[in-house]
PDB file of N, CA and C in Angstrom:
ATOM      1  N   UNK A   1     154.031 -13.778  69.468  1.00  0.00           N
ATOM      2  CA  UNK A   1     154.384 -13.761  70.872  1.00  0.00           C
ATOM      3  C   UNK A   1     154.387 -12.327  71.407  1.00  0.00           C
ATOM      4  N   UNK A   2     154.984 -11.004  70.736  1.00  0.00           N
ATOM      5  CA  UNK A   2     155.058  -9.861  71.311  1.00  0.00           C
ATOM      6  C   UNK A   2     153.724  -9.057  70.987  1.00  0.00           C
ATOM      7  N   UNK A   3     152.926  -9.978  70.337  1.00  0.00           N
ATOM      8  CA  UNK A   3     151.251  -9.438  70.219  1.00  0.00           C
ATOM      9  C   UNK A   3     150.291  -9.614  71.516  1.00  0.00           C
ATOM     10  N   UNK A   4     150.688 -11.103  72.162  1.00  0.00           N
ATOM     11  CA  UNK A   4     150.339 -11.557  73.266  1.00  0.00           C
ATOM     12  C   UNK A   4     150.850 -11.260  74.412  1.00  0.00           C
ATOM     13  N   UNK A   5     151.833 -10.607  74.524  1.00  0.00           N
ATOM     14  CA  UNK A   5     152.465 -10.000  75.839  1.00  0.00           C
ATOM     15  C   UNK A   5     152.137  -8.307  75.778  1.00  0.00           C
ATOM     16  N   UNK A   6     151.754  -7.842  74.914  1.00  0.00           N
ATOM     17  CA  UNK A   6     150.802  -6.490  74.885  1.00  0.00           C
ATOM     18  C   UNK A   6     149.579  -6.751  75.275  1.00  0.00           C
ATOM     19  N   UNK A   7     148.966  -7.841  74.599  1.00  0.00           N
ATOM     20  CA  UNK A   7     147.611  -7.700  75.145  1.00  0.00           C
ATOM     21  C   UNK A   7     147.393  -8.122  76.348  1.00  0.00           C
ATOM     22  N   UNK A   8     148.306  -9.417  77.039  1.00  0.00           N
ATOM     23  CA  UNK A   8     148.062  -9.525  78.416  1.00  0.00           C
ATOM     24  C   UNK A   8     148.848  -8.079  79.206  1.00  0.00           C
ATOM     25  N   UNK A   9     149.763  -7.268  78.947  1.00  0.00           N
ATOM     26  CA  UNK A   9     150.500  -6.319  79.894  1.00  0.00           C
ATOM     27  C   UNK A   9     148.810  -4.990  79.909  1.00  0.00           C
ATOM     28  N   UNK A  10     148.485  -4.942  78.642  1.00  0.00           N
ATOM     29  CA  UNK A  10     147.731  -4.137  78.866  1.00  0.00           C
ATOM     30  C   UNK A  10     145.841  -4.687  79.169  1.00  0.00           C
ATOM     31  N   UNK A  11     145.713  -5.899  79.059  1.00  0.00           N
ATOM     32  CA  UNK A  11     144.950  -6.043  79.759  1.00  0.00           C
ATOM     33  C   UNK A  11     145.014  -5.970  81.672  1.00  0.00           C
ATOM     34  N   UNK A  12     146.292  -6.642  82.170  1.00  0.00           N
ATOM     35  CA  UNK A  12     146.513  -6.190  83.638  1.00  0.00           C
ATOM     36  C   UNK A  12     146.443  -4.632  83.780  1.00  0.00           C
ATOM     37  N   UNK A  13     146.709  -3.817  82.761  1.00  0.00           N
ATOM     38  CA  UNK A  13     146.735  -2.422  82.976  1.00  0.00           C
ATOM     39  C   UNK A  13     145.447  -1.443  83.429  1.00  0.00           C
ATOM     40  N   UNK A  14     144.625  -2.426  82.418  1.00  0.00           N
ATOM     41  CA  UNK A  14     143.107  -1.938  82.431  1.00  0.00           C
ATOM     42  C   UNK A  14     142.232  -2.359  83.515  1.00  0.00           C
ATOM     43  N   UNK A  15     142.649  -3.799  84.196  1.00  0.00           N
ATOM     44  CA  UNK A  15     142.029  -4.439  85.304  1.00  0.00           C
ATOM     45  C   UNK A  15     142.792  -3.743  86.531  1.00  0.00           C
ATOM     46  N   UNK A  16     143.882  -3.018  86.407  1.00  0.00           N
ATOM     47  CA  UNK A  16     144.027  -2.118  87.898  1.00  0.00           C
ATOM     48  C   UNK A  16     143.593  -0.524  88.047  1.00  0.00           C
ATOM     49  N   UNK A  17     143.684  -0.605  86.774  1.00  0.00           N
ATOM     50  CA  UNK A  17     143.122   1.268  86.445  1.00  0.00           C
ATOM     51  C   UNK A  17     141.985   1.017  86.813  1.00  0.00           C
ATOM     52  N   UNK A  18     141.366   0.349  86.611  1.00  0.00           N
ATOM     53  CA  UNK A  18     139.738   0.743  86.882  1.00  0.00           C
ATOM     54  C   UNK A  18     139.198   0.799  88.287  1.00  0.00           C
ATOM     55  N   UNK A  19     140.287  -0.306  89.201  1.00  0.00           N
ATOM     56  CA  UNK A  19     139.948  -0.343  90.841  1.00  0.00           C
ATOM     57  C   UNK A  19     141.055   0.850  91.357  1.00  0.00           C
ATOM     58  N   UNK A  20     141.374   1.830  90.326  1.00  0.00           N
ATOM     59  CA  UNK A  20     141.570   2.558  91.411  1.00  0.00           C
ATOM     60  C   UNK A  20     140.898   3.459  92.237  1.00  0.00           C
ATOM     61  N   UNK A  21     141.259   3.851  93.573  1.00  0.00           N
ATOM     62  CA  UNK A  21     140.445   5.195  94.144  1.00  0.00           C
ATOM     63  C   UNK A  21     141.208   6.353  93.952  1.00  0.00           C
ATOM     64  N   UNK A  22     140.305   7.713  94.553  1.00  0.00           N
ATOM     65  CA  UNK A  22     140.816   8.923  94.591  1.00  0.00           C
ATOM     66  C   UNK A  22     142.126   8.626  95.205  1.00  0.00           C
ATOM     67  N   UNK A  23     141.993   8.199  96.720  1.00  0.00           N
ATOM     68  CA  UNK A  23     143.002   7.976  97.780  1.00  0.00           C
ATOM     69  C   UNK A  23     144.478   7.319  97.124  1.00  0.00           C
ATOM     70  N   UNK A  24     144.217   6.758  96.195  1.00  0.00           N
ATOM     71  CA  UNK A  24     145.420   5.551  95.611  1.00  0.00           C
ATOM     72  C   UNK A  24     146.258   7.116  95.089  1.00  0.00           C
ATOM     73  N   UNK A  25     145.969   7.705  93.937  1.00  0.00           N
ATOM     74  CA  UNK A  25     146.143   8.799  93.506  1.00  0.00           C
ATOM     75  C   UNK A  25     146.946  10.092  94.324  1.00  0.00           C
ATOM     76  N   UNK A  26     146.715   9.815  95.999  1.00  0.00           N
ATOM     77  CA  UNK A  26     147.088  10.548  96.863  1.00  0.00           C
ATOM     78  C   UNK A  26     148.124  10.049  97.708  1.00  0.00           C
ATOM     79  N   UNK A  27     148.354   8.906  97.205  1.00  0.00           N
ATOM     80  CA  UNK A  27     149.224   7.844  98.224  1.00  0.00           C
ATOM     81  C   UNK A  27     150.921   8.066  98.432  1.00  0.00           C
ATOM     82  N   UNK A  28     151.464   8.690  99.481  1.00  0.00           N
ATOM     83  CA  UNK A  28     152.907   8.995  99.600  1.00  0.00           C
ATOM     84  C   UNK A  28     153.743   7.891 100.425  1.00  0.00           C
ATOM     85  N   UNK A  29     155.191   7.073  99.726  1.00  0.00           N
ATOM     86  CA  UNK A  29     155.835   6.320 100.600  1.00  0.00           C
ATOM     87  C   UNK A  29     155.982   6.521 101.628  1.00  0.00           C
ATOM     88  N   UNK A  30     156.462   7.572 101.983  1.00  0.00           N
ATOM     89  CA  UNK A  30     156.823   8.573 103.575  1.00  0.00           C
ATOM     90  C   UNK A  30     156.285   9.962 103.587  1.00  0.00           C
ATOM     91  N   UNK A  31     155.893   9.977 105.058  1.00  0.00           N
ATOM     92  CA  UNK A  31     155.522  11.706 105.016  1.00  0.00           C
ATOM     93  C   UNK A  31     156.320  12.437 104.978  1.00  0.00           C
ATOM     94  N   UNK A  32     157.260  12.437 104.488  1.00  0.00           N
ATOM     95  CA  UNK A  32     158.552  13.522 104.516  1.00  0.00           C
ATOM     96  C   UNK A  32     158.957  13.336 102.851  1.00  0.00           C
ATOM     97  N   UNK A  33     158.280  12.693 101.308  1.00  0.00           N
ATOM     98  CA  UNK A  33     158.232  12.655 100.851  1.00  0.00           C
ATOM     99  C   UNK A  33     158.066  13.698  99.454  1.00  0.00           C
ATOM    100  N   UNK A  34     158.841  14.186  98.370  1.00  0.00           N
ATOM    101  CA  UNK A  34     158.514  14.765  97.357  1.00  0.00           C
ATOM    102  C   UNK A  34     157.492  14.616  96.691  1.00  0.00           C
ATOM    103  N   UNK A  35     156.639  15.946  96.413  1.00  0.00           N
ATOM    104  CA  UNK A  35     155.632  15.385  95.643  1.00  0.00           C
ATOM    105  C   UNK A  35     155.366  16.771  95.256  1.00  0.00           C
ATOM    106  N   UNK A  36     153.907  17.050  94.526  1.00  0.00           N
ATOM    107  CA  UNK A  36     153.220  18.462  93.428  1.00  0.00           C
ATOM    108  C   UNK A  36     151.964  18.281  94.606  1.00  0.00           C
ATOM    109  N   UNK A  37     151.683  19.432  95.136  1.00  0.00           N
ATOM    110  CA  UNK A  37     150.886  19.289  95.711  1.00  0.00           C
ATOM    111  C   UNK A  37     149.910  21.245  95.559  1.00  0.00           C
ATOM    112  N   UNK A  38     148.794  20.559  95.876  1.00  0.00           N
ATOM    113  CA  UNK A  38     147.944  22.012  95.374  1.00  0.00           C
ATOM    114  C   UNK A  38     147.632  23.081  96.330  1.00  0.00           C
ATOM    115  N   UNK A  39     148.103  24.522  95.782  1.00  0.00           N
ATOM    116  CA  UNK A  39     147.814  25.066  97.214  1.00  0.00           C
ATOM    117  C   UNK A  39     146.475  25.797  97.351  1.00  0.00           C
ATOM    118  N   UNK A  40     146.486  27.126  97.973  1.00  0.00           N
ATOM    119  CA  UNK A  40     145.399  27.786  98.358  1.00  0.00           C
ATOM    120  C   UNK A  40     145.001  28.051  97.010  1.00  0.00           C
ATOM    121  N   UNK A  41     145.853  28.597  96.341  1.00  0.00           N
ATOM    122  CA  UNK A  41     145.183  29.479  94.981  1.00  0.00           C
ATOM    123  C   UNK A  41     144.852  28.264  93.903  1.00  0.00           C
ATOM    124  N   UNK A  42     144.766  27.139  94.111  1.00  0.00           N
ATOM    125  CA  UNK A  42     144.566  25.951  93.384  1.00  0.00           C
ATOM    126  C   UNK A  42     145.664  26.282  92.136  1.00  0.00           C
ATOM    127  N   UNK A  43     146.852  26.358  92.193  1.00  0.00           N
ATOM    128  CA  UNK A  43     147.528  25.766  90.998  1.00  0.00           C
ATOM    129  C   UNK A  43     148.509  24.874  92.226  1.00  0.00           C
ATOM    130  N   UNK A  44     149.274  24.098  91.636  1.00  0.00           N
ATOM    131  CA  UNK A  44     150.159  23.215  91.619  1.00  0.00           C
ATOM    132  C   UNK A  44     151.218  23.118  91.605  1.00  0.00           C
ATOM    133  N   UNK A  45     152.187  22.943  92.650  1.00  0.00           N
ATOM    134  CA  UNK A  45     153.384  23.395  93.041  1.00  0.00           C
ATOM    135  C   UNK A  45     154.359  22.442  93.639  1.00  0.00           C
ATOM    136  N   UNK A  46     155.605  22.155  93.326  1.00  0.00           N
ATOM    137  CA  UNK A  46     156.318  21.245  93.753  1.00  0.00           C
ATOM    138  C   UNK A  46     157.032  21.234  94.909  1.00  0.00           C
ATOM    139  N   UNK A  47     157.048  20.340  95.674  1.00  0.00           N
ATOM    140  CA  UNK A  47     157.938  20.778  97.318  1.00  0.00           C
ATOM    141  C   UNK A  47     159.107  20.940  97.215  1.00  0.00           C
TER     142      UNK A  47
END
């Protein structure tokens, strides 16, 4: 039973990873939201 609830959790895993887009990746609840975002000098910085 806990062989079959891995392979279905990670089969749903693999059938949404694959439709994702760039945009999904970029997606914020609210614009006033925490997040790592990249600046001029391209490293990565937290708000």
């Amino acid at each position: 039973m806990l062989r079959w609830q891995f392979d279905l959790t990670w089969s749903l895993f693999e059938f949404h990873l694959e439709r994702l887009a760039p945009d999904d990746f970029l997606w914020e609840p609210a614009t006033h939201s925490w997040t790592v975002r990249q600046g001029a000098d391209g490293a990565w910085a937290p708000d």
